[in-house]
C-alpha atoms as a PDB file:
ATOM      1  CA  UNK A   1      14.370  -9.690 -46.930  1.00  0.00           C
ATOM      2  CA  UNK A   2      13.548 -12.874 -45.682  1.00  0.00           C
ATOM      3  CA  UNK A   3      11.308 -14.093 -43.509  1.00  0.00           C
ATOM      4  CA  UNK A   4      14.074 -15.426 -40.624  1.00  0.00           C
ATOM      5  CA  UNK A   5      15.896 -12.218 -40.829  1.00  0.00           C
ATOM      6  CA  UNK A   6      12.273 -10.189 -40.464  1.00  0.00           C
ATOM      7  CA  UNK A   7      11.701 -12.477 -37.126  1.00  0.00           C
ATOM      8  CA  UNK A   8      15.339 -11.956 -35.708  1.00  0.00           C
ATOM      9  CA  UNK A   9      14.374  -8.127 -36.067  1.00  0.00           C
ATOM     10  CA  UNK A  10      10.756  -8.478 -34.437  1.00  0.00           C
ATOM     11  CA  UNK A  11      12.269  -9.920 -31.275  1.00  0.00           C
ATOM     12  CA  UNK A  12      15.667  -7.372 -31.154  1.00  0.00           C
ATOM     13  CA  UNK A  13      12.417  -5.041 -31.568  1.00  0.00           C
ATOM     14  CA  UNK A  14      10.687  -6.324 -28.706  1.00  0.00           C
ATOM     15  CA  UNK A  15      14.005  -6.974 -26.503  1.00  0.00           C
ATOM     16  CA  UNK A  16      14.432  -3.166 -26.728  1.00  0.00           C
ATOM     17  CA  UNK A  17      11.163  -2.252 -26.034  1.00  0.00           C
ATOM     18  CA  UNK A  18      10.977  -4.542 -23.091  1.00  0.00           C
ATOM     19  CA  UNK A  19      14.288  -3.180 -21.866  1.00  0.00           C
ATOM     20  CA  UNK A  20      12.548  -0.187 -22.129  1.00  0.00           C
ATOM     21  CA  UNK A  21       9.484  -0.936 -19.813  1.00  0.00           C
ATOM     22  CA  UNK A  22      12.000  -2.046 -17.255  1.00  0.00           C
ATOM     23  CA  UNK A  23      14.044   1.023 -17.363  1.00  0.00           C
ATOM     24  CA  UNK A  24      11.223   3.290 -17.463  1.00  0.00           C
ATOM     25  CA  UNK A  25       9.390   0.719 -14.429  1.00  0.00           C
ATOM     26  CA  UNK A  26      13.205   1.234 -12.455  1.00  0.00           C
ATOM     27  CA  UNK A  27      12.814   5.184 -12.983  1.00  0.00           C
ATOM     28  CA  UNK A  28       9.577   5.657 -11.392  1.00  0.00           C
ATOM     29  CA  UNK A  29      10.122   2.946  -8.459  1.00  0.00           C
ATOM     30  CA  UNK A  30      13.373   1.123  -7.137  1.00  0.00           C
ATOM     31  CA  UNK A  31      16.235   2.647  -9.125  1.00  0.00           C
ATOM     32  CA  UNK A  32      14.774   6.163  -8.984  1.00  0.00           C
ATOM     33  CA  UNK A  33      18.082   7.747  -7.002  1.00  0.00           C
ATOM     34  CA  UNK A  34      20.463   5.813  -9.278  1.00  0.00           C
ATOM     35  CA  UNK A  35      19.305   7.334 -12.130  1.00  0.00           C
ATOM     36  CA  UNK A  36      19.228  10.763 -10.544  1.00  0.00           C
ATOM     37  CA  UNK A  37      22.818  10.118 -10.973  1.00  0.00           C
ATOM     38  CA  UNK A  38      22.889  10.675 -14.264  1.00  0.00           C
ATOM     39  CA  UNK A  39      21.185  13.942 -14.255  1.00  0.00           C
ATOM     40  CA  UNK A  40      23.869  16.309 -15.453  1.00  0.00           C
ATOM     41  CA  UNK A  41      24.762  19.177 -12.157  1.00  0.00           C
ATOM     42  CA  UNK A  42      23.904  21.782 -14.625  1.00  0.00           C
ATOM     43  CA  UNK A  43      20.747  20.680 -16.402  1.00  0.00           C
ATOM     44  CA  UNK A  44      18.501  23.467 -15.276  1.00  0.00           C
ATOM     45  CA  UNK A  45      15.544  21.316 -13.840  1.00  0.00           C
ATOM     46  CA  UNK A  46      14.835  19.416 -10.575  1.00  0.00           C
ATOM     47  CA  UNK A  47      16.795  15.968 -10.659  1.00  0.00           C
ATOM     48  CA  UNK A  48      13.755  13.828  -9.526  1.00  0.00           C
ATOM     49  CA  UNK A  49      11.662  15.747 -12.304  1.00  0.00           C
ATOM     50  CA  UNK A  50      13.846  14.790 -14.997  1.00  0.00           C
ATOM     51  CA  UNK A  51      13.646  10.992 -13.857  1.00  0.00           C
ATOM     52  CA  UNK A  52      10.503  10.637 -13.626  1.00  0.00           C
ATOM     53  CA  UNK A  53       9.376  12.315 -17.026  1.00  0.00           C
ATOM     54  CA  UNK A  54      12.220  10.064 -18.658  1.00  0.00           C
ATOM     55  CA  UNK A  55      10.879   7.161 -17.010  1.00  0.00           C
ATOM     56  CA  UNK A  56       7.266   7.628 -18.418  1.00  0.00           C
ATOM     57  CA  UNK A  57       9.110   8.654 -22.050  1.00  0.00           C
ATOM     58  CA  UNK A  58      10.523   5.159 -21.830  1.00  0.00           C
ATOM     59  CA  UNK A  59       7.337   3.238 -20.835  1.00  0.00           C
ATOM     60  CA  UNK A  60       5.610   4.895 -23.667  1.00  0.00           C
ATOM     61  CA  UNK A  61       8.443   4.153 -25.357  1.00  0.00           C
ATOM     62  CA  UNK A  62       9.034   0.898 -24.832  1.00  0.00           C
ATOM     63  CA  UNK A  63       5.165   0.070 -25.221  1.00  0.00           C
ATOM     64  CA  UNK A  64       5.645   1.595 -28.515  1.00  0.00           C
ATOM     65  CA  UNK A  65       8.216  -0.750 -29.770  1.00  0.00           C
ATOM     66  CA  UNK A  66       6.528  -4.069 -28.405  1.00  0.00           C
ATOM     67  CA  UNK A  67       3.083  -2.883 -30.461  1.00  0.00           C
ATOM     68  CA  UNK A  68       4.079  -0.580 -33.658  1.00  0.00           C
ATOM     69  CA  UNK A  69       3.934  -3.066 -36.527  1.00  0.00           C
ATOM     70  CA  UNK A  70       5.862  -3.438 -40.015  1.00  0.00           C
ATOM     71  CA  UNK A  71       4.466  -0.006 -41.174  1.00  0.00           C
ATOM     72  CA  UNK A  72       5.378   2.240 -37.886  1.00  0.00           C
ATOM     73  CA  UNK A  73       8.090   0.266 -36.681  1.00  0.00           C
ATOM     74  CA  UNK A  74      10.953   2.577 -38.911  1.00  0.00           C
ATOM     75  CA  UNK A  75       9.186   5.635 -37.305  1.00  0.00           C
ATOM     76  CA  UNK A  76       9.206   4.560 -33.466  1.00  0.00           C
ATOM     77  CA  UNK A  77      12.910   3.422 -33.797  1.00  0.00           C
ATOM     78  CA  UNK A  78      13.853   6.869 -35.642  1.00  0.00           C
ATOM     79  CA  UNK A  79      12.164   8.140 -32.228  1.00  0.00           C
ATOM     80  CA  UNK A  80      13.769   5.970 -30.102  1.00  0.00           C
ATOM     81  CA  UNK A  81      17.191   6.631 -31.578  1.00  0.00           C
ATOM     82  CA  UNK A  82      16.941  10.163 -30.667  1.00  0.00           C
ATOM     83  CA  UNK A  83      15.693   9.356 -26.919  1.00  0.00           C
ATOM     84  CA  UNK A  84      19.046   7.383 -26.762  1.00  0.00           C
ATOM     85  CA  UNK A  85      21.458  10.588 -28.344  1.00  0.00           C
ATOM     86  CA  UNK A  86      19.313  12.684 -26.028  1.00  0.00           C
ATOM     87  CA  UNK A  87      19.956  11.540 -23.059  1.00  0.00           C
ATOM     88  CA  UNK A  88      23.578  10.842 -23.743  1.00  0.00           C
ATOM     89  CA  UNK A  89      24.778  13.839 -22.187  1.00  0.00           C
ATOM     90  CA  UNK A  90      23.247  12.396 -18.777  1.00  0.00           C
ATOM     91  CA  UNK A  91      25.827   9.571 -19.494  1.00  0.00           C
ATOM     92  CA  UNK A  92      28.792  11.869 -20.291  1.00  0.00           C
ATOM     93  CA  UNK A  93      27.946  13.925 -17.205  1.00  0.00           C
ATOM     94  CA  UNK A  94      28.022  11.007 -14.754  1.00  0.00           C
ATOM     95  CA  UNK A  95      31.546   9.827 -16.111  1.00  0.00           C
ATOM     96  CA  UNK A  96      32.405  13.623 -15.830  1.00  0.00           C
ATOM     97  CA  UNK A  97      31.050  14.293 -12.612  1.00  0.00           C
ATOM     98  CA  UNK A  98      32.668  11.507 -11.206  1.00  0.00           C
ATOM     99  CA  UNK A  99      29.129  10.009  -9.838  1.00  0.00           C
ATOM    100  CA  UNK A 100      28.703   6.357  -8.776  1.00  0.00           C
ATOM    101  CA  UNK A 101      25.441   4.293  -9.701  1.00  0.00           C
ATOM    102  CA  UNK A 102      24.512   0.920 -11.264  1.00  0.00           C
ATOM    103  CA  UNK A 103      28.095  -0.352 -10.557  1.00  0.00           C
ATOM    104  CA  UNK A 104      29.565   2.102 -12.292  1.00  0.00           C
ATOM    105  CA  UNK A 105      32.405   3.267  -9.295  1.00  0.00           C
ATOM    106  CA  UNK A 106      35.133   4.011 -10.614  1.00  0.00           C
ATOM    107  CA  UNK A 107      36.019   6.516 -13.672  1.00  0.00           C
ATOM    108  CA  UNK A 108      37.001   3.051 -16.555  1.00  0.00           C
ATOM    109  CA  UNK A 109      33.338   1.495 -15.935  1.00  0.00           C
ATOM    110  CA  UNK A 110      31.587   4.541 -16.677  1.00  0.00           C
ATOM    111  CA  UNK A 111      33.692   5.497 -19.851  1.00  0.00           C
ATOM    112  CA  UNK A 112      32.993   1.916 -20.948  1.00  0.00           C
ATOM    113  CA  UNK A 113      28.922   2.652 -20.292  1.00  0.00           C
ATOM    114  CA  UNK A 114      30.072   5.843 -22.726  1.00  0.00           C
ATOM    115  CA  UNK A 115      30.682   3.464 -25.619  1.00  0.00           C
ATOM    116  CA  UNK A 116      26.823   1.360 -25.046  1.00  0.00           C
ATOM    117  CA  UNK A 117      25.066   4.410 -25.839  1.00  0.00           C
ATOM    118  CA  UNK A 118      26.143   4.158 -29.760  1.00  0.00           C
ATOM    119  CA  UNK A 119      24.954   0.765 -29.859  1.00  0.00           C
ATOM    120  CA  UNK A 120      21.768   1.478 -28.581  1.00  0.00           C
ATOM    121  CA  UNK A 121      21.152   3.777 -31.010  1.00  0.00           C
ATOM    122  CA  UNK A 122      22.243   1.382 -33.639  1.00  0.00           C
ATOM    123  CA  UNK A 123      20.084  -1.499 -31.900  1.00  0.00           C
ATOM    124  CA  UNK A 124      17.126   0.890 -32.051  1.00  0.00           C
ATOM    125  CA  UNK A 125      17.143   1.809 -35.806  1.00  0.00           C
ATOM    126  CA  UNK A 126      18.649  -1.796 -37.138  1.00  0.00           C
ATOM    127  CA  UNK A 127      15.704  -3.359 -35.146  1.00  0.00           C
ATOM    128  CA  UNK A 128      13.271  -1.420 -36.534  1.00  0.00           C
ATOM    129  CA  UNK A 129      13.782  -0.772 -40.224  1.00  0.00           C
ATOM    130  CA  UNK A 130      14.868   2.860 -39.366  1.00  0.00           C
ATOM    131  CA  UNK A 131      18.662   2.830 -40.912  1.00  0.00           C
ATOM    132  CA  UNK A 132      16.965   0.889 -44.030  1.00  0.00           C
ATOM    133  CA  UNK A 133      13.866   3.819 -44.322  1.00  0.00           C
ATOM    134  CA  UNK A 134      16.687   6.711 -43.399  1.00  0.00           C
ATOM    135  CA  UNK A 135      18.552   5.319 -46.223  1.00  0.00           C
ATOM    136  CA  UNK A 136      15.870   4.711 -48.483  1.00  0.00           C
ATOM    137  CA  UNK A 137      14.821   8.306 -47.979  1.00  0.00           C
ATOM    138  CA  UNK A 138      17.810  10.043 -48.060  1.00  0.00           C
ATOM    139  CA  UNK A 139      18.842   8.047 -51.676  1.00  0.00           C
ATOM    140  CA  UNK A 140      15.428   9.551 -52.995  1.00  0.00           C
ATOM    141  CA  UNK A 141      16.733  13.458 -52.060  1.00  0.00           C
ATOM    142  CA  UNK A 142      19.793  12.537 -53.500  1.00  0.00           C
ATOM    143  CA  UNK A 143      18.608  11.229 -56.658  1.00  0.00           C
ATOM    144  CA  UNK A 144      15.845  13.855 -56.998  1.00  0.00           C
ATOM    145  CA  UNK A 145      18.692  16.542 -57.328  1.00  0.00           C
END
């Protein structure tokens, strides 16, 4: 892989992770109702609970993709793609549940935030080498057989 592609990757890495520390900063302080929003009505924990334990998984998270290097990167974003599928069902439920936050006021605007999720996902394991070591990986059980 070259050099210029290796860059582009280091600073989707770092976008994310920074994205991250803001989202995680948002949950803990200013944007701590509008994310209790997305709290599905039949997740069995307190609301507030749930945001603020996210919003510490994404600092650490976030911190994690700004410092892993080359060698941990593939692991973090492996990590960080299942944070994303995790919390997806938070996402369904608000479009479900009809709730309003972050703009998203009327039913079309939060099935669109539905179809972000995917990309995120795809942003996290593109960015770190994670889809190239999944695939690496899974042609050595394949071959092996």
């Amino acid at each position: 892989m070259s050099n210029r592609n290796d860059q582009v990757r280091t600073i989707a890495r770092w976008t994310l992770g920074a994205a991250l520390l803001v989202a995680g900063s948002g949950h803990l302080t200013v944007q701590r109702e509008e994310f209790q929003a997305q709290v599905p009505s039949w997740f069995p924990a307190d609301e507030d609970a749930v945001v603020l334990v996210s919003g510490v998984v994404e600092l650490l998270l976030g911190a994690a993709l700004i410092l892993s290097g080359r060698k941990r990167a593939p692991a973090v974003g492996l990590v960080v793609a299942g944070f994303f599928i995790v919390i997806f069902p938070g996402n369904i439920a608000q479009f479900a549940e009809h709730k309003d936050a972050f703009g998203l006021d009327t039913d079309g605007k939060r099935f669109v935030r539905l179809l972000f999720q995917p990309l995120l996902v795809l942003w996290a394991l593109w960015s770190t080498g994670g889809w190239r070591w999944l695939r690496a990986r899974l042609d050595r059980t394949r071959s092996s057989d």
